[in-house]
N, C-alpha and C. Protein backbone atom coordinates (compact mmCIF):
# COMPACT_ATOMS: atom_id res chain seq x y z
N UNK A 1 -0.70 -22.59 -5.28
CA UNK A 1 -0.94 -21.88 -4.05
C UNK A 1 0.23 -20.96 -3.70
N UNK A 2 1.61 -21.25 -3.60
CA UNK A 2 2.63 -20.60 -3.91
C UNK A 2 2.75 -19.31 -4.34
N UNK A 3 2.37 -19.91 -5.76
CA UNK A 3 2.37 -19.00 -6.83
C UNK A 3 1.22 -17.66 -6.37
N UNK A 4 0.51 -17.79 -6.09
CA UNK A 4 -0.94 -16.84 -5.78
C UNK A 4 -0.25 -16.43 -4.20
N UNK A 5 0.67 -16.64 -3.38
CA UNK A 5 0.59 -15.50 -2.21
C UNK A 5 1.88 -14.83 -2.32
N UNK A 6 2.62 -14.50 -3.47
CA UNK A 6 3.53 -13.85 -3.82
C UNK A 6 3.06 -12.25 -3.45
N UNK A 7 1.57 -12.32 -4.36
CA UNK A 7 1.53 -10.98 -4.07
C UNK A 7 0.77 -10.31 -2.86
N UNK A 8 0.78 -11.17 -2.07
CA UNK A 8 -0.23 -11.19 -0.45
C UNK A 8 0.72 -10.28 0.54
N UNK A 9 -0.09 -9.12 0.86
CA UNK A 9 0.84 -8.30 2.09
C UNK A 9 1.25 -9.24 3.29
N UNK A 10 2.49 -8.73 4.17
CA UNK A 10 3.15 -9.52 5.00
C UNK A 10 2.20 -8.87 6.00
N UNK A 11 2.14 -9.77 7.39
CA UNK A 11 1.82 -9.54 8.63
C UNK A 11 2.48 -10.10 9.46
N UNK A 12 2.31 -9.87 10.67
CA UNK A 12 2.84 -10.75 11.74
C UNK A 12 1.80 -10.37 12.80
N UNK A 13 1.18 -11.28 13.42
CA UNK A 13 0.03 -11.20 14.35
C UNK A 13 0.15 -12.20 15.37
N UNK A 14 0.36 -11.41 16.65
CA UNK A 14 0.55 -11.86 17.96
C UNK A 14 -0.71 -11.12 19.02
N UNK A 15 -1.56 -11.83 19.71
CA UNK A 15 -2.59 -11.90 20.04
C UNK A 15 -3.65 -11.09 19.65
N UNK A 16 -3.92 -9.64 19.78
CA UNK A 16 -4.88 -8.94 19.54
C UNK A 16 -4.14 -7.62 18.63
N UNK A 17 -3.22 -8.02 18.19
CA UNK A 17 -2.77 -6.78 17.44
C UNK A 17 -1.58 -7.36 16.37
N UNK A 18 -2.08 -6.57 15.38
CA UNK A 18 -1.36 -7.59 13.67
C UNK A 18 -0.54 -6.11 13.62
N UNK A 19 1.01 -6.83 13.18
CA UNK A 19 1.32 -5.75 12.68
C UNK A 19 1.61 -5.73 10.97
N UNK A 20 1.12 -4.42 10.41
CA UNK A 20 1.46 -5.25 9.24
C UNK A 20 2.56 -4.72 8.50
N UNK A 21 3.22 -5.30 7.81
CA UNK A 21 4.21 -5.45 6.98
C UNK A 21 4.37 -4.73 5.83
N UNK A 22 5.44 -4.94 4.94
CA UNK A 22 5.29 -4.39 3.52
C UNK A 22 5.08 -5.08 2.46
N UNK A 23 5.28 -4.90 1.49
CA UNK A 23 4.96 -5.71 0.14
C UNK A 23 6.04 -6.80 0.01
N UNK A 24 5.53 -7.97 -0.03
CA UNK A 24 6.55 -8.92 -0.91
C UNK A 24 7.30 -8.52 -1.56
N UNK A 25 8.52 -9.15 -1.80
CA UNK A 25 9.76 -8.33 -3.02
C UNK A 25 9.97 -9.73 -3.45
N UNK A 26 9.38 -10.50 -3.55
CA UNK A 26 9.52 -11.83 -4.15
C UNK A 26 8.75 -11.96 -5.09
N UNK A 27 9.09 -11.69 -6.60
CA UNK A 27 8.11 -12.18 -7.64
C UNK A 27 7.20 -10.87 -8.32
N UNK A 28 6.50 -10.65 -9.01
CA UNK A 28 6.03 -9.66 -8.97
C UNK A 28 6.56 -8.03 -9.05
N UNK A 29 7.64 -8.04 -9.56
CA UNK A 29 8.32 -6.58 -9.78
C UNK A 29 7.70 -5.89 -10.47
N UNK A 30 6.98 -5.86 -11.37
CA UNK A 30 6.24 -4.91 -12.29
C UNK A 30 5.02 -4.58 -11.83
N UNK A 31 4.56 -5.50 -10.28
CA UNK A 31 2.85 -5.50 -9.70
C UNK A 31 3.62 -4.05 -8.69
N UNK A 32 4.94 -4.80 -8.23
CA UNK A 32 5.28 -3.54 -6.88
C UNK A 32 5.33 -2.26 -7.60
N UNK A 33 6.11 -2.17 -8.96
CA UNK A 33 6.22 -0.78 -9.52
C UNK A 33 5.21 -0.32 -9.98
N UNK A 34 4.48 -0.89 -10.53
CA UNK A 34 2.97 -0.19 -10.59
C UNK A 34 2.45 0.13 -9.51
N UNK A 35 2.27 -0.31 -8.43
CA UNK A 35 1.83 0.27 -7.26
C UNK A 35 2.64 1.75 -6.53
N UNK A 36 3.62 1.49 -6.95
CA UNK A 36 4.50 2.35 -6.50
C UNK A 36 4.46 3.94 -6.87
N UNK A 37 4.28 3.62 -8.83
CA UNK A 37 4.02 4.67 -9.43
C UNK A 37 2.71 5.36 -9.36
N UNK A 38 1.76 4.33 -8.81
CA UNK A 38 0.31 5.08 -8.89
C UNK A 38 0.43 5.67 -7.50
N UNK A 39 1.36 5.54 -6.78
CA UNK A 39 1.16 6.01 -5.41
C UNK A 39 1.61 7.76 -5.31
N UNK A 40 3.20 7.36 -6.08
CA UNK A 40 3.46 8.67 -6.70
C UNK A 40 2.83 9.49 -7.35
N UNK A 41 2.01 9.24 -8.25
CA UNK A 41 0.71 10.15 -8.97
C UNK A 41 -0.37 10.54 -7.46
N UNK A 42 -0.58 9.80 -7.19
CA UNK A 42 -1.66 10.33 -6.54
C UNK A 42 -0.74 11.65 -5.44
N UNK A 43 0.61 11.52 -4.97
CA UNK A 43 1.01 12.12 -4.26
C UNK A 43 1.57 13.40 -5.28
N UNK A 44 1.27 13.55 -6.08
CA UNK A 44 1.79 14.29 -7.08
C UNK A 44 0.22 15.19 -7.45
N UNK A 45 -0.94 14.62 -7.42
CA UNK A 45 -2.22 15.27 -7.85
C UNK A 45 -2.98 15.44 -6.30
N UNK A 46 -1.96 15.72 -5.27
CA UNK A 46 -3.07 15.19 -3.91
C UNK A 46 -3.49 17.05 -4.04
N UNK A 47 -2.83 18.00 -4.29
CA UNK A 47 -3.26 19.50 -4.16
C UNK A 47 -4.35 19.56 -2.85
N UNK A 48 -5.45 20.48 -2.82
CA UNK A 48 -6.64 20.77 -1.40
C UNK A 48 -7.21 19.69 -1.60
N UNK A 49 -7.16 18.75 -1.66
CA UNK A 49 -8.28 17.43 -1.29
C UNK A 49 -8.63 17.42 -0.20
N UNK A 50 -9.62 17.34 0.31
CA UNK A 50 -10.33 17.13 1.65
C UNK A 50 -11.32 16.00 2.05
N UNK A 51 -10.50 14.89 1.03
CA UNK A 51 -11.47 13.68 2.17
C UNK A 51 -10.30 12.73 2.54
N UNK A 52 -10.95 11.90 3.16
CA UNK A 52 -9.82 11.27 4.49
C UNK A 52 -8.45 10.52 4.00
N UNK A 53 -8.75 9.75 2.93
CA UNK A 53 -7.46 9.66 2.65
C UNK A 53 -6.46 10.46 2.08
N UNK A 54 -6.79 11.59 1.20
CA UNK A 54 -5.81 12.66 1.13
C UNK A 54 -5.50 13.29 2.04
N UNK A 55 -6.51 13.98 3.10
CA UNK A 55 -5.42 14.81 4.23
C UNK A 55 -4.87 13.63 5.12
N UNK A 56 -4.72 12.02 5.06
CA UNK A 56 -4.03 11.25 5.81
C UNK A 56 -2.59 11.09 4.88
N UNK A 57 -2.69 11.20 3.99
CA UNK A 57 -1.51 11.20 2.97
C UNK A 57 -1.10 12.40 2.73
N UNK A 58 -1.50 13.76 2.85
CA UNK A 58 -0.66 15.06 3.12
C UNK A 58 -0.32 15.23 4.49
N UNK A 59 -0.46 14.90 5.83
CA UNK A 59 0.08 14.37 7.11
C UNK A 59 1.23 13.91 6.61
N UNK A 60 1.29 12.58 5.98
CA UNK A 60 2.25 11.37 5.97
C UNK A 60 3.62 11.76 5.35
N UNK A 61 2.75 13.13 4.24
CA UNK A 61 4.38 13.79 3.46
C UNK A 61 4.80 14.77 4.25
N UNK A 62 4.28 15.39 5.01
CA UNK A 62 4.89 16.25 5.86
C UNK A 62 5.72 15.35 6.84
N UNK A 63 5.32 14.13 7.49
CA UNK A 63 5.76 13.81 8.92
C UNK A 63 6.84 12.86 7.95
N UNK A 64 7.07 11.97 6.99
CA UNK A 64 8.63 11.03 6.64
C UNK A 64 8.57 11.28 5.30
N UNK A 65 7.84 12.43 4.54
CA UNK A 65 8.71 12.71 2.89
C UNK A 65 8.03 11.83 2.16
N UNK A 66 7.88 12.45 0.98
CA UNK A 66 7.46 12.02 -0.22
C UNK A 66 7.53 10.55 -0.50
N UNK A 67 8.89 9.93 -0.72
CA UNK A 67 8.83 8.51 -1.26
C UNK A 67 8.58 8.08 0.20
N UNK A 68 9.01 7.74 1.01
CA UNK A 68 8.08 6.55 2.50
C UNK A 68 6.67 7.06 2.34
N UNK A 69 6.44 7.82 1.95
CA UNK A 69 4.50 7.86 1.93
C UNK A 69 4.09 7.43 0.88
N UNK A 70 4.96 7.49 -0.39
CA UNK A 70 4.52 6.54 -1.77
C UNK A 70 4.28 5.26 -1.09
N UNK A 71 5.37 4.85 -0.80
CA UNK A 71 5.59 3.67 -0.41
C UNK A 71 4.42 3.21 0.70
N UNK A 72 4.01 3.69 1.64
CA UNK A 72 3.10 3.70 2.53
C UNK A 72 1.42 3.40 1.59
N UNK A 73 1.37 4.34 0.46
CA UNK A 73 0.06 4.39 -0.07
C UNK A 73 0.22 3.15 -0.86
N UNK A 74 1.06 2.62 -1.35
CA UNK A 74 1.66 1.97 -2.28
C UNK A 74 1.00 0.31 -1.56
N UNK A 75 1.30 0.58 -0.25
CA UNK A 75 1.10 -0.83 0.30
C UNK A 75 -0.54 -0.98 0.85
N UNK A 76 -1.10 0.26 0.88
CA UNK A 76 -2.07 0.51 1.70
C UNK A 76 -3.71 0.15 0.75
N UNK A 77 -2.82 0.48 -0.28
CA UNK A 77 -3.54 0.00 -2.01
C UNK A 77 -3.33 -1.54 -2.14
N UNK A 78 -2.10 -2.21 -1.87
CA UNK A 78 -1.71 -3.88 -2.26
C UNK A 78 -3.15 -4.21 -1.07
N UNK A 79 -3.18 -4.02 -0.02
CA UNK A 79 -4.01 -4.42 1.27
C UNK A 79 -5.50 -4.53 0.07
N UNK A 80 -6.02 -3.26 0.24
CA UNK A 80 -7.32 -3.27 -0.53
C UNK A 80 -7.66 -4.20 -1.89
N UNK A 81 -6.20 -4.12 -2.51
CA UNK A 81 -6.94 -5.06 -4.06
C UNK A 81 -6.46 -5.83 -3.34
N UNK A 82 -6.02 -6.56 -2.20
CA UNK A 82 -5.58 -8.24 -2.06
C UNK A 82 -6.96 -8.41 -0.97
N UNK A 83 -8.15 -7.56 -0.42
CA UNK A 83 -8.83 -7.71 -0.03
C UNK A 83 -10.42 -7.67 -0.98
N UNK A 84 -10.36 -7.16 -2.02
CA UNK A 84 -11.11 -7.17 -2.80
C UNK A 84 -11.03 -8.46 -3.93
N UNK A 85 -9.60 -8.93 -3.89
CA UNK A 85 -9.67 -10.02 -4.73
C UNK A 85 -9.70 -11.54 -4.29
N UNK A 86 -9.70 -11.34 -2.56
CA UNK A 86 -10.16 -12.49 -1.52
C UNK A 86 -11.26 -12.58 -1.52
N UNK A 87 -12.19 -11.47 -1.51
CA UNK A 87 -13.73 -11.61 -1.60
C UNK A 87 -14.41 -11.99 -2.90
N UNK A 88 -13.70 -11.57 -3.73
CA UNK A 88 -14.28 -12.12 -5.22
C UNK A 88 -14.28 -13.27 -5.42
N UNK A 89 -13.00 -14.47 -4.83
CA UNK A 89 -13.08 -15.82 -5.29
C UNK A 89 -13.91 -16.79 -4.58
């Protein structure tokens, strides 16, 4: 059980509003850098895209720069496959 929430995004949730966190840095270094790097690609191929998550991620590089928005997509991706792989089991 341990072992399996290494790679589980952090939260902290106090009554009606979660805030959430970043990626674990415990365990898993090659899961964070892969995430990291695909975040960079995508911020690297985002060019005129016009559906919602690209112009929310060309916002995000304009308003704190390139790597905090890797990093941002980076975690925003851990959320989805750690929500897609809660529903699968």
């Amino acid at each position: 059980m341990a072992r399996q929430r290494k790679g589980e995004p952090r939260q902290h949730t106090t009554g009606d509003r979660p805030r959430l966190l970043g990626i674990r840095k415990g365990g898993q270094n090659e899961l964070r850098a892969l995430l990291i790097h695909g975040a960079r690609a995508a911020i690297r191929h985002l060019g005129d895209k016009t559906d919602p998550k690209s112009m929310w991620l060309r916002a995000l590089v304009e308003r704190r720069g390139k790597n905090r928005a890797a990093v941002a997509l980076a975690n925003k991706n851990a959320r989805q496959v750690w929500a897609i792989l809660c529903q699968a089991a």
